[in-house]
N, C-alpha and C. Protein backbone atom coordinates (compact mmCIF):
# COMPACT_ATOMS: atom_id res chain seq x y z
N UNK A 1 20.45 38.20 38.58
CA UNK A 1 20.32 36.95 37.86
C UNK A 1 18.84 36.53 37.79
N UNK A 2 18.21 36.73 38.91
CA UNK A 2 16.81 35.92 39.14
C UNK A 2 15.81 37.42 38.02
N UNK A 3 16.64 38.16 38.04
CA UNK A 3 16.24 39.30 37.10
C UNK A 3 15.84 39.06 35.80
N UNK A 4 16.99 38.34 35.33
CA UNK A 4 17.29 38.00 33.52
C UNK A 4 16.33 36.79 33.52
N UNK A 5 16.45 35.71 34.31
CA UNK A 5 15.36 34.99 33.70
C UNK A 5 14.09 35.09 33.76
N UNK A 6 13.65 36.42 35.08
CA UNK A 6 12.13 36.65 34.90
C UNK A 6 11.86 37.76 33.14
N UNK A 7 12.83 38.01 33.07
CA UNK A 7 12.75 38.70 31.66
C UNK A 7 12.27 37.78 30.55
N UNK A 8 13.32 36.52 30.82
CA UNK A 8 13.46 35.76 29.10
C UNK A 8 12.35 34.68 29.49
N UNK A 9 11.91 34.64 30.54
CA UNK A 9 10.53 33.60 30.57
C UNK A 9 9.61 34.52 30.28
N UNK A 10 9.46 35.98 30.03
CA UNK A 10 8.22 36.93 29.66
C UNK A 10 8.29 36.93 28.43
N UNK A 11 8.97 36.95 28.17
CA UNK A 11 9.87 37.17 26.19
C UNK A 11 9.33 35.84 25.90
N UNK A 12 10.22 34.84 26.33
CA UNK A 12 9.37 33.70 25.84
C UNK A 12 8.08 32.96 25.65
N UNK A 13 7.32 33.30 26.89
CA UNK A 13 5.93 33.03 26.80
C UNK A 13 4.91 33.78 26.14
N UNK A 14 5.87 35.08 25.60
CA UNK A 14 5.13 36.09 24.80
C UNK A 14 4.99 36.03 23.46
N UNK A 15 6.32 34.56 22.85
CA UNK A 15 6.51 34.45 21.53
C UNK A 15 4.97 33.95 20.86
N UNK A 16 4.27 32.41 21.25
CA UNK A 16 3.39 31.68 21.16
C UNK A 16 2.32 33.09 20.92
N UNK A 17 1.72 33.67 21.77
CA UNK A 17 0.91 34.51 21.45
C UNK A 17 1.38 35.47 19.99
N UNK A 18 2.15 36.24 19.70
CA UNK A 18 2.35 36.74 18.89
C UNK A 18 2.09 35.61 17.24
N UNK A 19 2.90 34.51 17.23
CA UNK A 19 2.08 33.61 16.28
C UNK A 19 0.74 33.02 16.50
N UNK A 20 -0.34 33.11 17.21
CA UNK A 20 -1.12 32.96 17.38
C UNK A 20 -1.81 33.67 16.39
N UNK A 21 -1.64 34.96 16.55
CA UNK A 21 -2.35 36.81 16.02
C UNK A 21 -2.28 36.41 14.54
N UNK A 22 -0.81 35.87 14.07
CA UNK A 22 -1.29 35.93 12.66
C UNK A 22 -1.82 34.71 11.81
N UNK A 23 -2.23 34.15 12.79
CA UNK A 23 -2.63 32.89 12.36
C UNK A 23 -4.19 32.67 11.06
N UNK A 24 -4.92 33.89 11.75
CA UNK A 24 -6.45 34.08 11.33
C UNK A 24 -6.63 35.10 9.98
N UNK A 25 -4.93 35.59 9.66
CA UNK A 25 -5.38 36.45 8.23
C UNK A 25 -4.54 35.90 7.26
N UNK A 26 -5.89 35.60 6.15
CA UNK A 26 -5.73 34.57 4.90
C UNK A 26 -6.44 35.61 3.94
N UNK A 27 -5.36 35.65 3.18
CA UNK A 27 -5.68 36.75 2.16
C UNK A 27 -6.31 35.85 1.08
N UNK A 28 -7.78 36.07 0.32
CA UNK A 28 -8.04 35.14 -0.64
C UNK A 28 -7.74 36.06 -2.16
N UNK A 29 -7.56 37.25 -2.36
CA UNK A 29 -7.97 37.88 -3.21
C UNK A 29 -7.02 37.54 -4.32
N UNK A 30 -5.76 36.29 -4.51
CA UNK A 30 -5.20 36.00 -5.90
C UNK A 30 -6.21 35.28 -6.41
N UNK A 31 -6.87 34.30 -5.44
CA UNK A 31 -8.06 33.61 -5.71
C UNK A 31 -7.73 31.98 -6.56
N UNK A 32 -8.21 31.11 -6.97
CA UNK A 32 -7.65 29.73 -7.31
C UNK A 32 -6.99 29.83 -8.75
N UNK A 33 -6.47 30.38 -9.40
CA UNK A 33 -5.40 30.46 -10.40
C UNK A 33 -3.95 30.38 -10.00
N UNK A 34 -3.99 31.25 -8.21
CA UNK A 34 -2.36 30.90 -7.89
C UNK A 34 -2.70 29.37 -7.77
N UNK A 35 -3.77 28.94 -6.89
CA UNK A 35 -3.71 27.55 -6.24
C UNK A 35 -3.22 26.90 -7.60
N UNK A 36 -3.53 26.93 -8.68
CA UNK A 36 -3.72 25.82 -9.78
C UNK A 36 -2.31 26.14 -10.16
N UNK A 37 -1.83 27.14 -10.50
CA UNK A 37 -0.17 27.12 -10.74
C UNK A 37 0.50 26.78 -9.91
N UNK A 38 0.39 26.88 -8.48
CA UNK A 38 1.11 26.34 -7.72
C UNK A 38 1.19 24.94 -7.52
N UNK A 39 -0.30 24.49 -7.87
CA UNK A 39 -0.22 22.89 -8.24
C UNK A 39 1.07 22.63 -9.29
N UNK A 40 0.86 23.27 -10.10
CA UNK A 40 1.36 22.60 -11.46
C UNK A 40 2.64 22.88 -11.72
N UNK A 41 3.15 23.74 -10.64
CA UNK A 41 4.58 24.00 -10.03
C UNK A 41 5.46 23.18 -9.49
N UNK A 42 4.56 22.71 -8.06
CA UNK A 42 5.17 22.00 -7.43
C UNK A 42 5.08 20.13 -7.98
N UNK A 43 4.15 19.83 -9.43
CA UNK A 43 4.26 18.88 -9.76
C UNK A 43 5.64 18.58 -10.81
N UNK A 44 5.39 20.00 -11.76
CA UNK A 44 6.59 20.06 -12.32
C UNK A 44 7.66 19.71 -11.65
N UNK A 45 8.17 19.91 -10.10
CA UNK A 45 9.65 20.19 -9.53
C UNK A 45 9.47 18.57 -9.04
N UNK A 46 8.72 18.36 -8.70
CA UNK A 46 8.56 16.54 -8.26
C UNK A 46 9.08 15.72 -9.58
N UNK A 47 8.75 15.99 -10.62
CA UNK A 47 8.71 15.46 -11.87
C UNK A 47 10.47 15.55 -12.11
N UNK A 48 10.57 17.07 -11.57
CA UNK A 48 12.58 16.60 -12.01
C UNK A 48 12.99 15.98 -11.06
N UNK A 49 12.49 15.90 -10.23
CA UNK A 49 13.34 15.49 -8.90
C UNK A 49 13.40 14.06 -9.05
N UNK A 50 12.41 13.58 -9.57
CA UNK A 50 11.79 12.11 -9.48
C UNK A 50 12.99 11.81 -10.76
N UNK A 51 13.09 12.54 -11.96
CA UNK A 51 13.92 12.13 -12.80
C UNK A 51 15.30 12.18 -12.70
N UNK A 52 15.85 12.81 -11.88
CA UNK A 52 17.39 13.32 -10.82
C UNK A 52 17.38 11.85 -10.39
N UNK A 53 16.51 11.71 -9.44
CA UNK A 53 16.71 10.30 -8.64
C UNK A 53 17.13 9.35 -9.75
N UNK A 54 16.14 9.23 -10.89
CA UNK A 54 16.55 8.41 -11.38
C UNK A 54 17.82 7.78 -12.25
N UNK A 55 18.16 9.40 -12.64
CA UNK A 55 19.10 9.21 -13.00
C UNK A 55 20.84 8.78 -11.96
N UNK A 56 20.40 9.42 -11.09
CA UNK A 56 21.66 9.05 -9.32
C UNK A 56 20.97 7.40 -9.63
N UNK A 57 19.93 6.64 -9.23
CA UNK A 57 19.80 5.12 -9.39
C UNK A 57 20.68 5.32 -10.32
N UNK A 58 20.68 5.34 -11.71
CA UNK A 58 21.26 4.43 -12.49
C UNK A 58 22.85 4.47 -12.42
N UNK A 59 23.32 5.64 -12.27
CA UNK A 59 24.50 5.84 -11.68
C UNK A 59 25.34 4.92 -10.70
N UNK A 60 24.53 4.78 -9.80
CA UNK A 60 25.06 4.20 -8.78
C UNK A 60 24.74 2.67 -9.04
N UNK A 61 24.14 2.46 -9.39
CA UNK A 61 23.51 0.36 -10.06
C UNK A 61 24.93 0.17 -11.08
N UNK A 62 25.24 1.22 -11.50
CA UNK A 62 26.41 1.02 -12.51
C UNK A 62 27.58 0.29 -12.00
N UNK A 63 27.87 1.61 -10.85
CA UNK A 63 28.85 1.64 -10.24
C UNK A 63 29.00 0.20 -9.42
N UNK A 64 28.13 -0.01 -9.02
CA UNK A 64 27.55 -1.11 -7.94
C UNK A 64 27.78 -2.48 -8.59
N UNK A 65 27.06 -2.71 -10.09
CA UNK A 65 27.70 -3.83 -10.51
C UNK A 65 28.98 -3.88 -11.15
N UNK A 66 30.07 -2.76 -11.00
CA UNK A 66 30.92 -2.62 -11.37
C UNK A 66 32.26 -3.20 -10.38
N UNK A 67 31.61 -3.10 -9.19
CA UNK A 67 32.26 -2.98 -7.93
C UNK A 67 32.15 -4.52 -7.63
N UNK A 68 30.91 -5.16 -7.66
CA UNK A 68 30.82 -6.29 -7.73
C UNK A 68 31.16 -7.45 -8.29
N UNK A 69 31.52 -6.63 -10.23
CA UNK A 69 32.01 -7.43 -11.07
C UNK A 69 33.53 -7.70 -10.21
N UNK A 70 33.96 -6.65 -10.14
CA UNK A 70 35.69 -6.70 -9.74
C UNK A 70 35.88 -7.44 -8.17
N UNK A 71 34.96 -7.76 -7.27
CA UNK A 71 35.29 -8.38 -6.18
C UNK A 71 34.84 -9.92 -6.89
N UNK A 72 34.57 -10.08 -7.49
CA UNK A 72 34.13 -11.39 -7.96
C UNK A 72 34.79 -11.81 -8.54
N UNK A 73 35.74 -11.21 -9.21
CA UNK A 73 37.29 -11.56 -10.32
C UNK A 73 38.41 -11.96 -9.07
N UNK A 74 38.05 -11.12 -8.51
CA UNK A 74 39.19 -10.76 -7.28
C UNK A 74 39.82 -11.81 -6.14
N UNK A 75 38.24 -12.46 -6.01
CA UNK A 75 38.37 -13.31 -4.95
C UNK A 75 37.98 -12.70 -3.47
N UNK A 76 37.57 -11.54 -3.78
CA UNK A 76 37.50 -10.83 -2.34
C UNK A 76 36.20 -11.17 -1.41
N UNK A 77 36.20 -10.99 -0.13
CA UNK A 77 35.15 -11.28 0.55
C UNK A 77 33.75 -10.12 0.69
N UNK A 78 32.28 -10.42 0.67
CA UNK A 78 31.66 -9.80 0.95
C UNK A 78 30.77 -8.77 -0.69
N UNK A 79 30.96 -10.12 -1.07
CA UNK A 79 29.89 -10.20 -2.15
C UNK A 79 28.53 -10.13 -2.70
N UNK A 80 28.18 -10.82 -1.05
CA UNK A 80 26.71 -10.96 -1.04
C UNK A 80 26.15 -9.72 -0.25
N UNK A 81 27.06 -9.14 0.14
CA UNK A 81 26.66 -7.95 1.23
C UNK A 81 26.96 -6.88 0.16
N UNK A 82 27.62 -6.38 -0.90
CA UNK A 82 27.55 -5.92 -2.16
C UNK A 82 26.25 -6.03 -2.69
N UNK A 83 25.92 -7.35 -3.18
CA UNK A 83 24.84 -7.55 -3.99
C UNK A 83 23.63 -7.20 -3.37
N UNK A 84 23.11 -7.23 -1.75
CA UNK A 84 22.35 -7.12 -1.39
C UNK A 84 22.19 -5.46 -1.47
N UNK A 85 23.17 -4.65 -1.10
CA UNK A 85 23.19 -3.55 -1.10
C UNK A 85 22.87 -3.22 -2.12
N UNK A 86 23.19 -3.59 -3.44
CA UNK A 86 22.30 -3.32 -5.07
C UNK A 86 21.17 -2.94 -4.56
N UNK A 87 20.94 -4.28 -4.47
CA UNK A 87 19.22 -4.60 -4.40
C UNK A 87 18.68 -3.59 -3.87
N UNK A 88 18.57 -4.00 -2.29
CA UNK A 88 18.79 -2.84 -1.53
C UNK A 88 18.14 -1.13 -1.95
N UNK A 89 19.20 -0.88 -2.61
CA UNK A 89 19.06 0.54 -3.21
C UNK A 89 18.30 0.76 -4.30
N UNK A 90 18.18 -0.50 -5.47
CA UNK A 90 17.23 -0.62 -6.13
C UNK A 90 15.61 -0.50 -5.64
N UNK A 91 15.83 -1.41 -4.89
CA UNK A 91 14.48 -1.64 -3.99
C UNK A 91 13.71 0.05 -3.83
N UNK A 92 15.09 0.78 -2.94
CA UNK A 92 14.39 1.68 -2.14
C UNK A 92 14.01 2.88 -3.16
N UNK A 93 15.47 2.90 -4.51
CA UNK A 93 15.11 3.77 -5.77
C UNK A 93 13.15 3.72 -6.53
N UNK A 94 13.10 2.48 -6.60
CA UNK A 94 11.79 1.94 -7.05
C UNK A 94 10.59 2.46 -5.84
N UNK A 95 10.82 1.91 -4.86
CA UNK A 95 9.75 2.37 -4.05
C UNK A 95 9.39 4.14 -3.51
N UNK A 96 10.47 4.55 -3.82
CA UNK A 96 10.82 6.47 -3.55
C UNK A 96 10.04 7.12 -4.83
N UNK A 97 9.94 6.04 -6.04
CA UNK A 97 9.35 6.73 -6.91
C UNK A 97 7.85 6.54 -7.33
N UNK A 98 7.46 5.73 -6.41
CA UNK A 98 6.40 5.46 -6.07
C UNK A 98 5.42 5.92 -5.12
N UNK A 99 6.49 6.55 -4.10
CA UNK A 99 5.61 6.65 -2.86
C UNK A 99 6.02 8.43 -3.04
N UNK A 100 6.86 9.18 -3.43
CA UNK A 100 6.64 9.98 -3.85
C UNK A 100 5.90 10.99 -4.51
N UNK A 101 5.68 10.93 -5.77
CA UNK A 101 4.46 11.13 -5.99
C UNK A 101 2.71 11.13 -5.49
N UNK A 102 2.90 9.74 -4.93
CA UNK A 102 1.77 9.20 -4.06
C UNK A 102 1.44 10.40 -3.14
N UNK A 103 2.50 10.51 -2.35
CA UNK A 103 2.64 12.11 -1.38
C UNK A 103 1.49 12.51 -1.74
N UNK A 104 1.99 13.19 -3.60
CA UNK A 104 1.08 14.79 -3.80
C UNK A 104 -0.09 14.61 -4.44
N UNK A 105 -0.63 13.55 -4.67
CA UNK A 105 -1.81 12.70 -5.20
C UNK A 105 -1.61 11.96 -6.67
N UNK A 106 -0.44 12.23 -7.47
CA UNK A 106 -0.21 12.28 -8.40
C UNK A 106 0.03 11.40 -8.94
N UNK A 107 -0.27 10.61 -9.82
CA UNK A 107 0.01 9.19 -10.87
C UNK A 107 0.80 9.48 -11.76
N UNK A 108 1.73 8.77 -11.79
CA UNK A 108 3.01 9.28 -13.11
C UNK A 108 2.83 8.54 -14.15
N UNK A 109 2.31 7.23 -14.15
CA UNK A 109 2.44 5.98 -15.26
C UNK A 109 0.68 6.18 -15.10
């Protein structure tokens, strides 16, 4: 027993070094044309993503004042905890698409 774990504490303390080794080789030779497509890659995929979201917001704001309309006909309790939850999600829809972008340096408007 005292066998196996002098093994897997050698194994283990041996992992760290091995990522260490490849830490220092950086191949430059695609040279800044990948960098610039890869920019313009990963802005593109932000750009749907950001428009996905938006479209799930509107989805769900639908649904939301839909849900709200009908507890309000209804008489039911917990209206304001509905409505806040709108908001709420509005709020956080609006600010995700803001601070998003922000991330990758990027100005959308």
């Amino acid at each position: 027993m005292k066998r196996t774990y002098w093994a897997l504490s050698t194994i283990l303390l041996g992992i760290p070094i091995l990522a260490n080794a490849k830490c220092g080789g950086v191949n430059y030779s695609w040279g800044a044309d990948v960098l610039a497509s890869m920019h313009d890659y990963v802005v593109t995929m932000m750009l749907y993503v950001l428009y996905l979201l938006y479209a799930i917001a509107a989805i769900v704001a639908i649904i939301s004042a839909l849900q709200i309309y009908v507890k309000i006909n209804i008489g039911e309790d917990g209206v304001t905890k509905a409505i806040m939850m709108l908001v709420g999600a509005c709020l956080f829809i609006w600010g995700a698409s803001i601070v998003f972008p922000a991330f990758f340096g990027y100005s959308i408007w």
